[in-house]
N, C-alpha and C. Protein backbone atom coordinates (compact mmCIF):
# COMPACT_ATOMS: atom_id res chain seq x y z
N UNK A 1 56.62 169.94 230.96
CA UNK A 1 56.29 168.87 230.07
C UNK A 1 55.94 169.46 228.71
N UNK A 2 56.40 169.07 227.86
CA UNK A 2 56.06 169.50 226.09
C UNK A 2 55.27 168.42 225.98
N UNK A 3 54.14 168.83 225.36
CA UNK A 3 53.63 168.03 224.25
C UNK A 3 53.41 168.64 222.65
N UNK A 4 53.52 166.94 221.82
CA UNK A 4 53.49 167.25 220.91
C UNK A 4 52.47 168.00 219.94
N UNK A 5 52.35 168.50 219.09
CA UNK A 5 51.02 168.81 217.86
C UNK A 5 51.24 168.01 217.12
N UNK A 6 50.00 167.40 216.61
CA UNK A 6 49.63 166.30 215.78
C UNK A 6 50.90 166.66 214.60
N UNK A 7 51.13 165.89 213.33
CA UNK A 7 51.95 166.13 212.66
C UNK A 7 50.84 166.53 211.43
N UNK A 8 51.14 167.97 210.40
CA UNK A 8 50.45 168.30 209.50
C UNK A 8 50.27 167.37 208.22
N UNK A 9 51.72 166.68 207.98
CA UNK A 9 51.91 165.96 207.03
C UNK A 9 51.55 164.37 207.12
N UNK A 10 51.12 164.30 208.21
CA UNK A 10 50.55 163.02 208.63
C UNK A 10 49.83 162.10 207.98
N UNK A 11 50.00 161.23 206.97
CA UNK A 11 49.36 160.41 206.44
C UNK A 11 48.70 158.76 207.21
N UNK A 12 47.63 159.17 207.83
CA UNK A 12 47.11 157.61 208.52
C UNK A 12 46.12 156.81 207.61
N UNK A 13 46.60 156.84 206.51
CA UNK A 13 45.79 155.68 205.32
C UNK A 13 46.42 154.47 205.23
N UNK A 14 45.65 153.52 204.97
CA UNK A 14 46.35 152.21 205.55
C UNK A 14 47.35 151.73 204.49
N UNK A 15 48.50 151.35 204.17
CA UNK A 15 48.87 150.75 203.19
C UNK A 15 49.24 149.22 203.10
N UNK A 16 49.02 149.01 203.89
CA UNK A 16 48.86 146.99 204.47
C UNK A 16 48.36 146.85 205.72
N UNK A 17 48.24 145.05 205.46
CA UNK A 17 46.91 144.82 206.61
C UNK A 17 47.63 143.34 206.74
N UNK A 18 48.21 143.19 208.40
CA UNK A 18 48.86 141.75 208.75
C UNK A 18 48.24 141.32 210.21
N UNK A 19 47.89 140.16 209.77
CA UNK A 19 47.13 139.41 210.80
C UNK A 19 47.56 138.47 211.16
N UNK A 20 47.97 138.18 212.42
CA UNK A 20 48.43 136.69 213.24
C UNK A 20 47.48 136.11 213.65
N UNK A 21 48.11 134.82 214.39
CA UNK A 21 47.07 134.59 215.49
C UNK A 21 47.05 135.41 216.10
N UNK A 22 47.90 136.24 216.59
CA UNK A 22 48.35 137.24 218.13
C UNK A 22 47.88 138.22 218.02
N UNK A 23 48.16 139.09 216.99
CA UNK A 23 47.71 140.14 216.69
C UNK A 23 48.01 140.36 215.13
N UNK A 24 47.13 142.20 215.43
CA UNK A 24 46.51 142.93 214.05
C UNK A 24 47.95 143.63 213.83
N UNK A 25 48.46 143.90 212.61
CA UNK A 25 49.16 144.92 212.75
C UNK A 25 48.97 145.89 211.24
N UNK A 26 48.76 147.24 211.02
CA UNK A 26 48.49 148.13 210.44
C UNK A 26 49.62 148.90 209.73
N UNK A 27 50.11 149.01 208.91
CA UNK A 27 51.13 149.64 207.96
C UNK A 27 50.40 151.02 207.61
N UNK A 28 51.43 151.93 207.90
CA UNK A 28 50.33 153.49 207.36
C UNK A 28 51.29 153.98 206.32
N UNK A 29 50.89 154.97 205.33
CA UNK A 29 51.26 155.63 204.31
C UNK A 29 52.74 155.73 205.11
N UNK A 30 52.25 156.99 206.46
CA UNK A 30 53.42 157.85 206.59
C UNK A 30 54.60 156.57 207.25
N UNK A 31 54.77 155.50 207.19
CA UNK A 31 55.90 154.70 207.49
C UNK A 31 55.16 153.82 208.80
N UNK A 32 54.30 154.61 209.58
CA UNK A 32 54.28 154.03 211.06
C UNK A 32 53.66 153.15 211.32
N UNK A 33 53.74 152.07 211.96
CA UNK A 33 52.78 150.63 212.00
C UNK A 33 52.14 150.77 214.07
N UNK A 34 50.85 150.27 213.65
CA UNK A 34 49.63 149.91 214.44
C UNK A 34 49.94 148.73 214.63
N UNK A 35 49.99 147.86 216.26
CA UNK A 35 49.47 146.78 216.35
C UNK A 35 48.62 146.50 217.49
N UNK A 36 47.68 145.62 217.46
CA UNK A 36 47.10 145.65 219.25
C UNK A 36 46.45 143.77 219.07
N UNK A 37 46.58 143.55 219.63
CA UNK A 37 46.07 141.65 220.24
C UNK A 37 45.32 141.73 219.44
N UNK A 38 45.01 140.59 218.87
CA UNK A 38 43.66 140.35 218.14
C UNK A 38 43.23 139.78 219.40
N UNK A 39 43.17 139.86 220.58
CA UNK A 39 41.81 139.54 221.04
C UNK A 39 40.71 140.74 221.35
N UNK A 40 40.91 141.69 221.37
CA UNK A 40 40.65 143.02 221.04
C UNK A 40 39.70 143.13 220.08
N UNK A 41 39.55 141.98 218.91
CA UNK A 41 38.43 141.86 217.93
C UNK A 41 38.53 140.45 217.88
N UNK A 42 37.09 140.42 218.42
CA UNK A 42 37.19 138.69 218.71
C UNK A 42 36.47 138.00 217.29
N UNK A 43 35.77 138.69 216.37
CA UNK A 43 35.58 138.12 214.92
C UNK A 43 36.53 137.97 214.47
N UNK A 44 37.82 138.64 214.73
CA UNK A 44 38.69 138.51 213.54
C UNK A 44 39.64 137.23 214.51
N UNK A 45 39.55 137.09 215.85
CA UNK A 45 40.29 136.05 216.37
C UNK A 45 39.63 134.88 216.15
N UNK A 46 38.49 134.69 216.04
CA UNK A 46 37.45 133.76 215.86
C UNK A 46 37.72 132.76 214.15
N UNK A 47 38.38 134.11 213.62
CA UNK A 47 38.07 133.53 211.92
C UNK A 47 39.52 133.03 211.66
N UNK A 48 38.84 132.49 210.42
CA UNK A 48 40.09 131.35 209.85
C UNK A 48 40.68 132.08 209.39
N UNK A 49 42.57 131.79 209.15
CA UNK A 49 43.63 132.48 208.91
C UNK A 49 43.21 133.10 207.32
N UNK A 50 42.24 131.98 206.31
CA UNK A 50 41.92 132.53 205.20
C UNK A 50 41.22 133.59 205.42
N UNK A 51 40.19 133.64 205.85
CA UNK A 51 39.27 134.79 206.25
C UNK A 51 39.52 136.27 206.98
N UNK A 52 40.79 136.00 207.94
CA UNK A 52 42.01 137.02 208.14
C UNK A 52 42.39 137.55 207.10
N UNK A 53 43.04 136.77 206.44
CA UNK A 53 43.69 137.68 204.99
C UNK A 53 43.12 137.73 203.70
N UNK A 54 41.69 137.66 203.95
CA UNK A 54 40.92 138.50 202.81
C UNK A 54 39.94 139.60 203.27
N UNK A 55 40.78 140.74 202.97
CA UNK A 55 40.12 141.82 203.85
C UNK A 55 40.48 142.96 202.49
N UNK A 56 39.62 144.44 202.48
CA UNK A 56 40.13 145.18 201.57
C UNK A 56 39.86 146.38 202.61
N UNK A 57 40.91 147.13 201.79
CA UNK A 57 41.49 148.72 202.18
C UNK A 57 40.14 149.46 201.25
N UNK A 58 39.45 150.15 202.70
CA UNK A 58 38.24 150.89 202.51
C UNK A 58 38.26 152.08 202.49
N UNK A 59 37.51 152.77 202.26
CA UNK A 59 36.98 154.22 202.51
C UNK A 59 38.42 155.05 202.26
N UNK A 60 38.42 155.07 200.78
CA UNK A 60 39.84 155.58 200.29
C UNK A 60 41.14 155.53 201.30
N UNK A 61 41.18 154.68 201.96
CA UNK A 61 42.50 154.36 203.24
C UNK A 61 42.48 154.30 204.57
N UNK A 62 41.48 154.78 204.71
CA UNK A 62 40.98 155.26 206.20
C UNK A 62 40.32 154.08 206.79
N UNK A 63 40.53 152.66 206.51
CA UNK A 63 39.29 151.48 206.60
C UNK A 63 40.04 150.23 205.95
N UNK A 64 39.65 149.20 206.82
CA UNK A 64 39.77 148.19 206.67
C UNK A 64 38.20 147.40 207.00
N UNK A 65 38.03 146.60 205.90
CA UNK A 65 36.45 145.54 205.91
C UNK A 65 36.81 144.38 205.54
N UNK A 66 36.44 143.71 206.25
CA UNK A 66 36.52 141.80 206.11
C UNK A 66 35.23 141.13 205.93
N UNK A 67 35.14 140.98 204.41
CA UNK A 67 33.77 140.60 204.46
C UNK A 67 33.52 139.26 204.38
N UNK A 68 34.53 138.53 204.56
CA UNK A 68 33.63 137.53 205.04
C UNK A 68 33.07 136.82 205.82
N UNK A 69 33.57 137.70 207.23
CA UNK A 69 33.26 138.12 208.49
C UNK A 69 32.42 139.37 208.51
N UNK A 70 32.19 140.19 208.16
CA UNK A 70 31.45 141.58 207.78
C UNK A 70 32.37 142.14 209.50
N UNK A 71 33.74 142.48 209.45
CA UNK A 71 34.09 143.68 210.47
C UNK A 71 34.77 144.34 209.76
N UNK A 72 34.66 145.53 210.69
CA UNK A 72 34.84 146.70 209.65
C UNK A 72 36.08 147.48 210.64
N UNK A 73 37.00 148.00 210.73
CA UNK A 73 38.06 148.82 211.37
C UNK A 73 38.31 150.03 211.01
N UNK A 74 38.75 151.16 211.59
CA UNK A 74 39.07 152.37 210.76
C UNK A 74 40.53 152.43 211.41
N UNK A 75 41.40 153.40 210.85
CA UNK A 75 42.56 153.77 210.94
C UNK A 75 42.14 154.63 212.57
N UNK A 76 41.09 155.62 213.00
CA UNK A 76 40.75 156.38 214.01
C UNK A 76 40.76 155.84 215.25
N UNK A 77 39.92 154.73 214.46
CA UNK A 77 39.71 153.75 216.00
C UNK A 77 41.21 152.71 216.28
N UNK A 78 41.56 152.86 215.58
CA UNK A 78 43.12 152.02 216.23
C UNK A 78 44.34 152.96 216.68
N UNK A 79 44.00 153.62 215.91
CA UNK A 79 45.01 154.83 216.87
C UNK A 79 44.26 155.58 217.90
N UNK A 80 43.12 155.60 218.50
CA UNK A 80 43.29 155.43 219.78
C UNK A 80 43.01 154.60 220.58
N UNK A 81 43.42 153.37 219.89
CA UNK A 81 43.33 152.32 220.79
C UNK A 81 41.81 151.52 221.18
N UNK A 82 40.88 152.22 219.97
CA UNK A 82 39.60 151.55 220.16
C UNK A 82 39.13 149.90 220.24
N UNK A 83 38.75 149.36 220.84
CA UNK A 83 39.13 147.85 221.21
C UNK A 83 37.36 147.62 220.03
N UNK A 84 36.54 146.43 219.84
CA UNK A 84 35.57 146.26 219.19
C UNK A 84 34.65 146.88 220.12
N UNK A 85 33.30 146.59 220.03
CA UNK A 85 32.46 146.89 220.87
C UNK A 85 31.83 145.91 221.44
N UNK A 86 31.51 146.09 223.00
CA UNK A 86 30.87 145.10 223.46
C UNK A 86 32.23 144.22 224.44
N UNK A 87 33.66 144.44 224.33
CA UNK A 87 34.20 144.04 224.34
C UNK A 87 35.50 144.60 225.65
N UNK A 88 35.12 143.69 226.92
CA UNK A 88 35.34 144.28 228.28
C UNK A 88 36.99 144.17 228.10
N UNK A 89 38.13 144.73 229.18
CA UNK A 89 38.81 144.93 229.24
C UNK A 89 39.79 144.16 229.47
């Protein structure tokens, strides 16, 4: 079995932020897109489609914050699949 090494040139800064009802999905520098259920973050399933799409690109790329919900996401926790907290399987 090979596995891979992380990639050096790897850029995981966010460069867009798309929200369904269904799900989150994450646009990164280096081309590759994130998605996982929004039920997975139940504030952001909870909130109105306006309140979905007013969110800003945080912590120089690495972050997404929705404040008018106050949740906060990082690029870390979605690539590995970090679900919110508190939040059973």
């Amino acid at each position: 079995m090979t596995i891979s090494a992380p990639l050096a040139n790897a850029d995981t800064r966010i460069r867009d932020v798309t929200v369904t009802d269904d799900e989150l999905t994450v646009a990164l520098m280096d081309g590759r897109r994130i998605s996982a259920p929004l039920a997975w973050y139940p504030r952001l399933a909870n909130a109105t489609p306006d309140q979905r799409a007013h969110f800003e690109i945080a912590g120089g790329g690495w972050g997404i914050h929705w404040p008018d919900i106050d949740e906060d996401l990082s690029t870390e926790g979605l690539l590995r699949g970090a679900r919110a907290p508190g939040r059973v399987a």
